[in-house]
Protein backbone atom coordinates (compact mmCIF):
# COMPACT_ATOMS: atom_id res chain seq x y z
CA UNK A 1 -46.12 -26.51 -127.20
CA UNK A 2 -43.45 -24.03 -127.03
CA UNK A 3 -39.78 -25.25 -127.24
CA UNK A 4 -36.36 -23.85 -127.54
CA UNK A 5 -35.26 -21.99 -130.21
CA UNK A 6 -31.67 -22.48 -130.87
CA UNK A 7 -31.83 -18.87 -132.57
CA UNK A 8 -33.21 -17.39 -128.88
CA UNK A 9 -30.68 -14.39 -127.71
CA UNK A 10 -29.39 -14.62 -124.12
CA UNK A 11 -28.78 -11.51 -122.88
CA UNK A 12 -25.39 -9.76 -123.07
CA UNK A 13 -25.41 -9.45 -118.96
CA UNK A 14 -25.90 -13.41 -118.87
CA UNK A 15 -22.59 -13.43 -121.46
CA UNK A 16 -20.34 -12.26 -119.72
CA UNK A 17 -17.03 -13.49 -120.13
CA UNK A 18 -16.25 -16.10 -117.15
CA UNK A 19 -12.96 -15.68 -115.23
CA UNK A 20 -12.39 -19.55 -115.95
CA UNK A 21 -13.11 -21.12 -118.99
CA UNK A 22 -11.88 -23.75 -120.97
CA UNK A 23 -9.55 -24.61 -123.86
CA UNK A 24 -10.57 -26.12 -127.32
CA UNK A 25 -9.85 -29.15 -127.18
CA UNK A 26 -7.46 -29.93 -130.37
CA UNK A 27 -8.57 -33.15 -131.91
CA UNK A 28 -12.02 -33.29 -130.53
CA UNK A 29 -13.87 -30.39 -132.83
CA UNK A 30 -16.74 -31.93 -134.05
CA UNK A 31 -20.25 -29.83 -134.41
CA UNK A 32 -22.04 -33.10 -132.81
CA UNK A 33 -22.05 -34.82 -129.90
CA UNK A 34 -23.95 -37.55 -128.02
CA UNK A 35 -23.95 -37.37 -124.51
CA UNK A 36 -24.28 -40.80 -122.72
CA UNK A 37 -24.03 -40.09 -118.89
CA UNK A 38 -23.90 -43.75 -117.86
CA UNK A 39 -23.32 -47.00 -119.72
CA UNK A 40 -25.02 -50.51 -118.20
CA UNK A 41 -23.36 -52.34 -115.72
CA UNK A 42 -22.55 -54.64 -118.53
CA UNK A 43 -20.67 -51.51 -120.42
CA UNK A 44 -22.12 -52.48 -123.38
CA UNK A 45 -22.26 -48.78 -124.89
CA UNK A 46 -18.28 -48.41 -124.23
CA UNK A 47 -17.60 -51.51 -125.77
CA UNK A 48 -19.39 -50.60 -128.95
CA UNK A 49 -17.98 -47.23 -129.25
CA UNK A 50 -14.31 -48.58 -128.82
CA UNK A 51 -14.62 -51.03 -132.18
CA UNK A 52 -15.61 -47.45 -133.86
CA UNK A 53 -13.37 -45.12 -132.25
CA UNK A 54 -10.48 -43.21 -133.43
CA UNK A 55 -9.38 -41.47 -130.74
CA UNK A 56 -10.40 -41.94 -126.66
CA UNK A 57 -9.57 -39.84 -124.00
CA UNK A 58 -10.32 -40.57 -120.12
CA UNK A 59 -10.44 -37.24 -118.74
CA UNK A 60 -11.39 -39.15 -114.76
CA UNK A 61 -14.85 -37.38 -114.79
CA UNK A 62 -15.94 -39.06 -118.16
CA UNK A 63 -14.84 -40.39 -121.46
CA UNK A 64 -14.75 -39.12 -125.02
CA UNK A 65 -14.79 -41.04 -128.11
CA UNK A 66 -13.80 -38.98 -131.50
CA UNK A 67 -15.62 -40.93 -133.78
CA UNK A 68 -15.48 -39.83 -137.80
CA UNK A 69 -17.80 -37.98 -138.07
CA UNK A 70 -18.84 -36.65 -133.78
CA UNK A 71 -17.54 -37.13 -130.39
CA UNK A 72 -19.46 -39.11 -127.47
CA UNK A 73 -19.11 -38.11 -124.60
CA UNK A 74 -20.03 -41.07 -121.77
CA UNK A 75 -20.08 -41.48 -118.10
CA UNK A 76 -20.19 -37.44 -116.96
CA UNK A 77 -22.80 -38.35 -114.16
CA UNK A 78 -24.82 -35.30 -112.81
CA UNK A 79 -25.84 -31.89 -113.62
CA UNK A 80 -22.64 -29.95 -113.32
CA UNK A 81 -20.33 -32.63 -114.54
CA UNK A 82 -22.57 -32.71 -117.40
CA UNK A 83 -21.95 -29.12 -118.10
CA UNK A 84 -18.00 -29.25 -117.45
CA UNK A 85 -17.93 -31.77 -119.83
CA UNK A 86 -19.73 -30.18 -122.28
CA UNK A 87 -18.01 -26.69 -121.83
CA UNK A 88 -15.18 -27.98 -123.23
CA UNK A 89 -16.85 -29.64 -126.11
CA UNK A 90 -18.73 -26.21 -127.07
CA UNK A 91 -14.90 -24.83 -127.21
CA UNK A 92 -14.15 -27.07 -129.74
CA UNK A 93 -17.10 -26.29 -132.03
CA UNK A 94 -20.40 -28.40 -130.57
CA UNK A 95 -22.95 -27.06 -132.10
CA UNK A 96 -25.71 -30.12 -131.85
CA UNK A 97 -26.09 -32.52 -128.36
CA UNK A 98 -28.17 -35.57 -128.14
CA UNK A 99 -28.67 -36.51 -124.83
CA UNK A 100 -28.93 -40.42 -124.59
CA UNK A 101 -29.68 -41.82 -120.77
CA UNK A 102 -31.47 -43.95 -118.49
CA UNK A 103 -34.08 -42.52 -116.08
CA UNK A 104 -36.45 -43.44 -113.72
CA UNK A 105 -40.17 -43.57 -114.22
CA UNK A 106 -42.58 -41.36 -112.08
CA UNK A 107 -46.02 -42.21 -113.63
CA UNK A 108 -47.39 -46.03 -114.59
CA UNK A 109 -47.40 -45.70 -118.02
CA UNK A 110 -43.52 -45.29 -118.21
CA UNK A 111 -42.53 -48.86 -116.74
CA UNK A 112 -39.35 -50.64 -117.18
CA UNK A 113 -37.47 -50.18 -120.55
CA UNK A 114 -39.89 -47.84 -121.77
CA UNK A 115 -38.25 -45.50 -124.81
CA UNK A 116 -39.17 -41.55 -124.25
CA UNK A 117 -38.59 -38.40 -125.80
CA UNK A 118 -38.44 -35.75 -123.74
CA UNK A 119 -40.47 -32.60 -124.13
CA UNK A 120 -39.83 -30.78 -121.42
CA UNK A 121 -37.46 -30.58 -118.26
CA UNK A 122 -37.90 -29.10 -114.83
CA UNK A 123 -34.92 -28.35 -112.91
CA UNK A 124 -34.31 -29.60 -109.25
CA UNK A 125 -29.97 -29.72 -109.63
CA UNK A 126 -28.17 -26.65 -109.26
CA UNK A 127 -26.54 -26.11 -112.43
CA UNK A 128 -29.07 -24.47 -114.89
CA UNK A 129 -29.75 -21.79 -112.65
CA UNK A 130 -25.73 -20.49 -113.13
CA UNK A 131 -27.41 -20.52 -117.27
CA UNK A 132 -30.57 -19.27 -117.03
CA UNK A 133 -31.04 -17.91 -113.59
CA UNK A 134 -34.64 -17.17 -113.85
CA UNK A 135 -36.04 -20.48 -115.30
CA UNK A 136 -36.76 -24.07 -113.82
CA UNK A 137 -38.48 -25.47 -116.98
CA UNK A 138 -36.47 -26.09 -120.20
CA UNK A 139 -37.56 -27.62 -123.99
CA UNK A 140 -35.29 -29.29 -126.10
CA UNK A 141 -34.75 -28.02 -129.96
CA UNK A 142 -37.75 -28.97 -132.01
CA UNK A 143 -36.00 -29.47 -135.17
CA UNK A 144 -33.69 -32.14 -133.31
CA UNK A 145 -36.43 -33.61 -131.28
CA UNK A 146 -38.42 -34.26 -134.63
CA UNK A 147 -35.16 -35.90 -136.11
CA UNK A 148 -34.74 -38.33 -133.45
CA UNK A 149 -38.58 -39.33 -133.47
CA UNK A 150 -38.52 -39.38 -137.41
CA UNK A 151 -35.30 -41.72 -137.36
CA UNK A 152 -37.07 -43.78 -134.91
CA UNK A 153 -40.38 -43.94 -136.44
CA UNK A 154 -38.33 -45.22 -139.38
CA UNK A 155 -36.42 -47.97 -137.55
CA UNK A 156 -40.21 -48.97 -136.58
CA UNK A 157 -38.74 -48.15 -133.00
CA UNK A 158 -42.01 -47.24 -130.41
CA UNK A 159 -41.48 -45.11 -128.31
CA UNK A 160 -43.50 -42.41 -125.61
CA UNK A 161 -43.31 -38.77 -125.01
CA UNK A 162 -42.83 -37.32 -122.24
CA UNK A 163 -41.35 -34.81 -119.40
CA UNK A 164 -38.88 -35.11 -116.87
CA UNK A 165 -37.45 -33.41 -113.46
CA UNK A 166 -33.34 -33.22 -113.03
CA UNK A 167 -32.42 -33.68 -109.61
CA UNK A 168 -28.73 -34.07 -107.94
CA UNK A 169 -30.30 -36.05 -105.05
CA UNK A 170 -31.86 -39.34 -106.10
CA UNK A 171 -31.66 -40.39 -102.37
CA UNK A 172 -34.15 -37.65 -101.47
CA UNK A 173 -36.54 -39.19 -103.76
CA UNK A 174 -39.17 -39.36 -100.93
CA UNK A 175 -42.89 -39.93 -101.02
CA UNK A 176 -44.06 -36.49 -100.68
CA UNK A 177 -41.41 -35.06 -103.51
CA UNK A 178 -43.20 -38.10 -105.69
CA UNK A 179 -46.83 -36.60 -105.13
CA UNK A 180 -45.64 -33.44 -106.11
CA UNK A 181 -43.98 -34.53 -109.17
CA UNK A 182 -46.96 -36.49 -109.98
CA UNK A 183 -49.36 -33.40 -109.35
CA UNK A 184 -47.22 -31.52 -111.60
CA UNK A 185 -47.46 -34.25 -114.42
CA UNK A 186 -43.91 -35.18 -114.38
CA UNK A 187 -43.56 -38.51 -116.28
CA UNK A 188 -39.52 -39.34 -115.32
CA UNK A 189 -36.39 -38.26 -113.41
CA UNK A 190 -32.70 -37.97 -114.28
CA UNK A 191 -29.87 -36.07 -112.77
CA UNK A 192 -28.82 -34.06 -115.99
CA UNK A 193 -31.58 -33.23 -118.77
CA UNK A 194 -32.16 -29.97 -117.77
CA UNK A 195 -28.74 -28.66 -117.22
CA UNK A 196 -28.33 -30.10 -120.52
CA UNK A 197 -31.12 -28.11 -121.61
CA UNK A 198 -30.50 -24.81 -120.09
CA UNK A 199 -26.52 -24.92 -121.48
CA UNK A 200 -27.34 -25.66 -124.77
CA UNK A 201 -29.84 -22.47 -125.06
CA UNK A 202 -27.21 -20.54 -123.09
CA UNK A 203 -24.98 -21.16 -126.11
CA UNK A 204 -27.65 -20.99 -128.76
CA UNK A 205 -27.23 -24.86 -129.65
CA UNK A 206 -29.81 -28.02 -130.57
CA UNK A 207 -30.05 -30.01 -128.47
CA UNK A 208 -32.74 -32.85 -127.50
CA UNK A 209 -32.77 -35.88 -125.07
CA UNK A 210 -33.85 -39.73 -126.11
CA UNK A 211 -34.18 -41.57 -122.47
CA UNK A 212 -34.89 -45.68 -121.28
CA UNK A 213 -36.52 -46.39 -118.35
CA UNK A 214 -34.29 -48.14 -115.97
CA UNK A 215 -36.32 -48.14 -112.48
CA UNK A 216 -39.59 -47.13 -110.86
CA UNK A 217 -40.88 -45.26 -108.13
CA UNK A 218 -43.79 -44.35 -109.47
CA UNK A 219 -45.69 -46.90 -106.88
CA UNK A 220 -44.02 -45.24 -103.57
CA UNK A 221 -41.66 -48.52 -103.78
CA UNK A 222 -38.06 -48.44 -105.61
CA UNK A 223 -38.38 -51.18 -108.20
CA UNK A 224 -34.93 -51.78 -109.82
CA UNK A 225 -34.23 -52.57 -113.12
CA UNK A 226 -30.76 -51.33 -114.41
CA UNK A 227 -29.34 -55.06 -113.92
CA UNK A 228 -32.29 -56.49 -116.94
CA UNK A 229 -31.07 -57.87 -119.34
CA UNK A 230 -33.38 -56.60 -121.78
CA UNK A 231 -32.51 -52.59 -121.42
CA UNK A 232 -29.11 -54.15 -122.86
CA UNK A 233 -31.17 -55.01 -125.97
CA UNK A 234 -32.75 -51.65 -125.73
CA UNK A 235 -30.18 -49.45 -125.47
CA UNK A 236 -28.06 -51.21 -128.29
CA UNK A 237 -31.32 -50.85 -130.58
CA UNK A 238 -32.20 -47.32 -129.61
CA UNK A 239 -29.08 -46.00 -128.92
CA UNK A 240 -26.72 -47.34 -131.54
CA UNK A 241 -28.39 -45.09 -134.22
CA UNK A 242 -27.06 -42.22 -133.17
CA UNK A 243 -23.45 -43.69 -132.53
């Protein structure tokens, strides 16, 4: 399987200098960062990351945590607020993302709290293509991905592989868009992986994605199960790791 290389070059058209961009931002320059795009109705995540914090800023489209030794950013919900968020955190010297996040589950096999690595992403939200304009498929860095698995595997931590699709309209989830998925082995959905994906190769960072399983479609019926009390239990185990 082929994945990113950190190392690829982006061409010098694609680097042009934007007419916006974004300041460093002063006390936030750490070379990792966990992205969480949403914490569990119980905010369980926040709550752990504020006895650990040193500094916390709400910026209204997310949070970030300066812990000692990398900055979390948590609650940047979708594709492009994923990448405004992260913009700013590749200013201040990002060079390594782990993408931590619930998803929904496409395929049988991935059913409710189910722990997945991600090996691939297909784009369906609108903000890779401003990246990588000429790619809807995206592999996280196999050096990180292997870290994360290895750290898991340690922690005697189970977990799946698998890929997912991005899309910015879960409510458009429809029956048809699920056989297609399906046909094109697509094991989960989320709103930001492969934005995720496609920035961090625009910039020539790692980057890699650890997800939970949170709800199913997989059966043509929406079975909900963000509200369980058990992916509490599994995102504190799986997640905290990295925190």
């Amino acid at each position: 399987m082929i994945m990113s290389d950190p190392g690829r070059q982006v061409s010098p058209q694609m680097k042009k200098e934007s007419i916006i961009s974004t300041k460093p931002l002063k006390d936030f320059r750490k070379k990792e960062v966990v992205y969480i795009p949403a914490d569990l109705p119980s905010h369980c995540l926040r709550r752990l990351l504020k006895k650990k914090v040193v500094k916390e800023i709400n910026m209204d489209f997310g949070y970030l945590y300066l812990l000692p030794d990398k900055v979390v950013l948590c609650q940047s919900i979708g594709a492009p607020l994923a990448a405004l968020s992260l913009e700013m955190l590749i200013a201040s010297g990002a060079k390594e993302i782990i993408l931590l996040g619930f998803c929904g589950s496409l395929q049988p096999d991935y059913k409710i709290s189910v722990v997945s690595s991600i090996s691939k992403a297909l784009s369906e939200e609108g903000t890779s293509r401003h990246y990588l304009p000429r790619r809807r498929i995206f592999y996280p860095s196999l050096r990180l991905k292997k870290k994360i698995e290895a750290l898991l595997k340690a922690s005697k931590l189970p977990f799946l592989t698998g890929s997912i699709v991005s899309t910015d309209a879960p409510f458009r989830e429809t029956k048809s868009w699920l056989a297609k998925m399906k046909e094109k082995g697509i094991n989960l959905v989320d709103m930001e992986t492969s934005a995720v994906f496609a920035l961090a190769e625009f910039y020539g960072l790692e980057c890699a994605a650890l997800m939970i399983v949170s709800d199913e479609i997989w059966s043509g019926k929406w079975k909900k199960g963000f509200f369980d009390p058990q992916l509490e239990k599994r995102a504190k185990d799986y997640f905290l790791p990295f925190l």
